[in-house]
C-alpha atoms as a PDB file:
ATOM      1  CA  UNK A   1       0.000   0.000   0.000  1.00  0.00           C
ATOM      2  CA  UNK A   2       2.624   2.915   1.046  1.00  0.00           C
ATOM      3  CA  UNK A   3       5.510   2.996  -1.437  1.00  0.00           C
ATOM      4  CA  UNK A   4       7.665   5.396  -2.600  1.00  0.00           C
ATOM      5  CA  UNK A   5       5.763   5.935  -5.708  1.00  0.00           C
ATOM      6  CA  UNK A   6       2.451   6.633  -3.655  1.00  0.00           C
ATOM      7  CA  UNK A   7       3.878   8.963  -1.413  1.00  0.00           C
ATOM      8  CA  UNK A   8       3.991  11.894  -2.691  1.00  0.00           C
ATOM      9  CA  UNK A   9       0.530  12.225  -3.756  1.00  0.00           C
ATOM     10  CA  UNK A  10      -0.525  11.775  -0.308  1.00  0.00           C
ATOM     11  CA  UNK A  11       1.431  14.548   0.316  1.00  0.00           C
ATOM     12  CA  UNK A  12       0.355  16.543  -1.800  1.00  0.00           C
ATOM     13  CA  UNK A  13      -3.395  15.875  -1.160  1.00  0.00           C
ATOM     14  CA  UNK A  14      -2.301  16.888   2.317  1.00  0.00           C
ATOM     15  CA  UNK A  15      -0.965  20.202   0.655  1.00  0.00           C
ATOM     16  CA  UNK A  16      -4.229  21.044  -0.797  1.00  0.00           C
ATOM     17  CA  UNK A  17      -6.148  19.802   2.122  1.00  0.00           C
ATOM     18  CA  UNK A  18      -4.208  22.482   3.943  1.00  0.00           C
ATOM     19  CA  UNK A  19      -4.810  25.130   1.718  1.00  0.00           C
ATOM     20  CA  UNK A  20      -8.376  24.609   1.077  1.00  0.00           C
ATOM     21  CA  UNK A  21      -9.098  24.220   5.000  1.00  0.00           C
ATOM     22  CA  UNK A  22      -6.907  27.739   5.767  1.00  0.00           C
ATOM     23  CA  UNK A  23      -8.442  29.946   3.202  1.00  0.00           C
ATOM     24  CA  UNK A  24     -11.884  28.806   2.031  1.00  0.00           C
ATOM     25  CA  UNK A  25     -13.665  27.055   5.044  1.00  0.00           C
ATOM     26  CA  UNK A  26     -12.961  30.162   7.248  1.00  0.00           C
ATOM     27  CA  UNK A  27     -15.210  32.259   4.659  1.00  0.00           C
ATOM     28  CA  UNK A  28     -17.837  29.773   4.750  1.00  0.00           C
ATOM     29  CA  UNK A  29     -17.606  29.810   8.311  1.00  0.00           C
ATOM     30  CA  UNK A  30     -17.652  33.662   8.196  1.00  0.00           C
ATOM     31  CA  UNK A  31     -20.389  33.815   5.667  1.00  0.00           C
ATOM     32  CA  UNK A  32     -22.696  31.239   6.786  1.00  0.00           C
ATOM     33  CA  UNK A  33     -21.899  31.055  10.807  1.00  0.00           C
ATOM     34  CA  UNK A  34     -21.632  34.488  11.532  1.00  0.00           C
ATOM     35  CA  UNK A  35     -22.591  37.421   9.051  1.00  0.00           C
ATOM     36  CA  UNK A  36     -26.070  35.748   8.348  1.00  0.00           C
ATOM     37  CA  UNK A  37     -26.737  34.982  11.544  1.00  0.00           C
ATOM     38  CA  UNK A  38     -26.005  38.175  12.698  1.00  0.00           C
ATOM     39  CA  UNK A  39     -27.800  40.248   9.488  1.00  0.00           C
ATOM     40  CA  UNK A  40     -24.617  41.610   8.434  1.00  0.00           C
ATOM     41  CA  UNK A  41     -25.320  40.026   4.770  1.00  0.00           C
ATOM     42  CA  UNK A  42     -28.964  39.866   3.513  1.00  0.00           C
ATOM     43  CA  UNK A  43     -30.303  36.135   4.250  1.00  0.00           C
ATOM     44  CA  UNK A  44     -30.683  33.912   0.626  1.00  0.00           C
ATOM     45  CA  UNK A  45     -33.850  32.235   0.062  1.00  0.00           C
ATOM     46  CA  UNK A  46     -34.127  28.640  -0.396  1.00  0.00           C
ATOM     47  CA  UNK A  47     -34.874  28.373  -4.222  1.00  0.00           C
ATOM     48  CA  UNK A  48     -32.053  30.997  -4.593  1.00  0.00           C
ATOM     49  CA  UNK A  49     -29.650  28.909  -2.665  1.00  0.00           C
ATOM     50  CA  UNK A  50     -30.856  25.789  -4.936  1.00  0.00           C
ATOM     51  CA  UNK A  51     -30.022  27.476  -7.613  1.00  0.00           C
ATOM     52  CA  UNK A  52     -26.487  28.292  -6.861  1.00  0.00           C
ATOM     53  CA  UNK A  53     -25.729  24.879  -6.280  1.00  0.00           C
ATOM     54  CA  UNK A  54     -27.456  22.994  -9.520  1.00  0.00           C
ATOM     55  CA  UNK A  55     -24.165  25.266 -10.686  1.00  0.00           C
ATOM     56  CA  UNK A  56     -21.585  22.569 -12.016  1.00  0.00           C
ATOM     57  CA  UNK A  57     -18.414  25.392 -10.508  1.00  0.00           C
ATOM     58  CA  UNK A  58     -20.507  25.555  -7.425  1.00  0.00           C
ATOM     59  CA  UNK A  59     -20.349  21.735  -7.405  1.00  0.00           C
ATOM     60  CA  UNK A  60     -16.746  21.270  -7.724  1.00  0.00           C
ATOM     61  CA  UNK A  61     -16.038  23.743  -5.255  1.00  0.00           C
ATOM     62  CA  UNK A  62     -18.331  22.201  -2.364  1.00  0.00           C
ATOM     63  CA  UNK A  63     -16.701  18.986  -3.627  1.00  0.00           C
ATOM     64  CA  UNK A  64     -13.423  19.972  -3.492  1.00  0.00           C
ATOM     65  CA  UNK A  65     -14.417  21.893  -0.223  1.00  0.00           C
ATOM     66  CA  UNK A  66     -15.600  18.665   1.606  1.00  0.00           C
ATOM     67  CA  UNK A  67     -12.726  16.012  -0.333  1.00  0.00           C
ATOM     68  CA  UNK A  68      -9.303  18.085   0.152  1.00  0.00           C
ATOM     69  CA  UNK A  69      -9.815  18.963   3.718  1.00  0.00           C
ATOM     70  CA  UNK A  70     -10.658  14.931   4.787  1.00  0.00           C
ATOM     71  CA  UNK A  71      -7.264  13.874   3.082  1.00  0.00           C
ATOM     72  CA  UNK A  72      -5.410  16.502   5.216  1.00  0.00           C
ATOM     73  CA  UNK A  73      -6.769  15.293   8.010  1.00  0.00           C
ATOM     74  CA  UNK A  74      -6.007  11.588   6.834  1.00  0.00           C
ATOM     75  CA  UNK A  75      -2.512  12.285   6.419  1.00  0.00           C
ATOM     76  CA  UNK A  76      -2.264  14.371  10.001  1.00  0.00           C
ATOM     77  CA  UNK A  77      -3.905  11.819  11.788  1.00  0.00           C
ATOM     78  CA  UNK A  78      -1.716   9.257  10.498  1.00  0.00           C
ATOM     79  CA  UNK A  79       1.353  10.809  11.046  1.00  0.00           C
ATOM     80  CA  UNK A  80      -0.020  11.933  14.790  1.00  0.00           C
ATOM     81  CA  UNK A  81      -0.540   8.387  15.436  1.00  0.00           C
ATOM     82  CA  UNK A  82       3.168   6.904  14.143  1.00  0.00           C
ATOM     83  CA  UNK A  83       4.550  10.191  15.967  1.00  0.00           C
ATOM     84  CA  UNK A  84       2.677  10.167  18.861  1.00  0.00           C
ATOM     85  CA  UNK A  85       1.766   6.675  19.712  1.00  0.00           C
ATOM     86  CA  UNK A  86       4.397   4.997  17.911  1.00  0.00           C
ATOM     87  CA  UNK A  87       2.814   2.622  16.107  1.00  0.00           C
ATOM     88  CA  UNK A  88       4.576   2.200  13.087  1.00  0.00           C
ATOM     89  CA  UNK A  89       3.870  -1.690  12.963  1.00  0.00           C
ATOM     90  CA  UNK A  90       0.433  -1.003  12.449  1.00  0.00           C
ATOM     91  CA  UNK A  91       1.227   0.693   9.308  1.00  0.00           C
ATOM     92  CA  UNK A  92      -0.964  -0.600   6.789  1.00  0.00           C
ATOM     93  CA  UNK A  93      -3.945  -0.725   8.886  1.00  0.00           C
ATOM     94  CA  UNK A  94      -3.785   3.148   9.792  1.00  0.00           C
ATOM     95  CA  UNK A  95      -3.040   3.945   6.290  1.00  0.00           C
ATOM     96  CA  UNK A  96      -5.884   2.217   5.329  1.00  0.00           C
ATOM     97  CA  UNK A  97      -8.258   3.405   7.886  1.00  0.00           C
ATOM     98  CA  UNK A  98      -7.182   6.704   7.899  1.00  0.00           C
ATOM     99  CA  UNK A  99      -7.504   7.033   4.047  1.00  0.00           C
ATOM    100  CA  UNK A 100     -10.098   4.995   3.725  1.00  0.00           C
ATOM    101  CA  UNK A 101     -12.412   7.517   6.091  1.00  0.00           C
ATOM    102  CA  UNK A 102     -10.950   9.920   3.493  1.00  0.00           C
ATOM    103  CA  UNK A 103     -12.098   8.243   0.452  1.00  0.00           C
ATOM    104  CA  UNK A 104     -15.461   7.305   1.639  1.00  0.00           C
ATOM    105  CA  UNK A 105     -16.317  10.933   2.801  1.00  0.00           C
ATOM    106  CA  UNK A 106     -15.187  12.060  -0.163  1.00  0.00           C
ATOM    107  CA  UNK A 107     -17.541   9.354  -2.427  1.00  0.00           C
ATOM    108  CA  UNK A 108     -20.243  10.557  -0.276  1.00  0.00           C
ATOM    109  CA  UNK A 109     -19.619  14.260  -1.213  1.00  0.00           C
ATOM    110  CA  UNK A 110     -19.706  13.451  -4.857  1.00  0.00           C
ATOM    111  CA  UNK A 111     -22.482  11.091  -4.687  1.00  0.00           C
ATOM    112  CA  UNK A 112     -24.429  13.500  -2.762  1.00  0.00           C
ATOM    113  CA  UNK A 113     -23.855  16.792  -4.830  1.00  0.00           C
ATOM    114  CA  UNK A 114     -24.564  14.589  -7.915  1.00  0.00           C
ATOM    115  CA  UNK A 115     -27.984  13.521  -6.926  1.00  0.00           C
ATOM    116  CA  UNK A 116     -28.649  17.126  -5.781  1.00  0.00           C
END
């Protein structure tokens, strides 16, 4: 499973993962935890909102929104848990549970902005 081949696309999913998570989830959070809430930006309606996301770039970006961020997390976690717990004999089995979680979140993410 982990080979020197692999590696560094793990990494760089990581990368991206990191990116993504440090400069576009904090505007979502902004946007849709705080400045609506609060009425500092008018509210969207439903159908409006609906709208936006039947777009095919809105699509990709919640996708890549919800995938990128889970393989960073992947990658942390697994490196937390050789670092941290040393368990490096256990090395397949984290790598495949921790990307596997990865994976299957990000599946569901496309599957479920497909059948939006």
């Amino acid at each position: 499973m982990v080979n020197k081949e692999t590696e560094p696309i793990f990494w760089s999913l990581f990368s991206a993962g990191g990116v993504v998570a440090g400069l576009f989830l904090p505007i979502e959070l902004l946007i849709f935890g705080i400045a609506i809430p609060l009425e500092w930006m008018h509210q969207p309606s439903y159908p409006a909102l609906l709208a936006l996301v039947h777009s095919p770039i809105t699509r990709i970006y919640l996708f890549v929104l919800c995938s990128l961020p889970l393989f960073h997390f992947a990658h942390r976690f697994r490196y937390t848990l050789y670092d941290g717990l040393q368990i490096k004999h256990l090395n397949e089995v984290v790598f495949a549970c921790c990307y596997g979680i990865a994976i299957l979140g990000t599946v569901t993410a496309g599957y479920l902005l497909l059948t939006m």
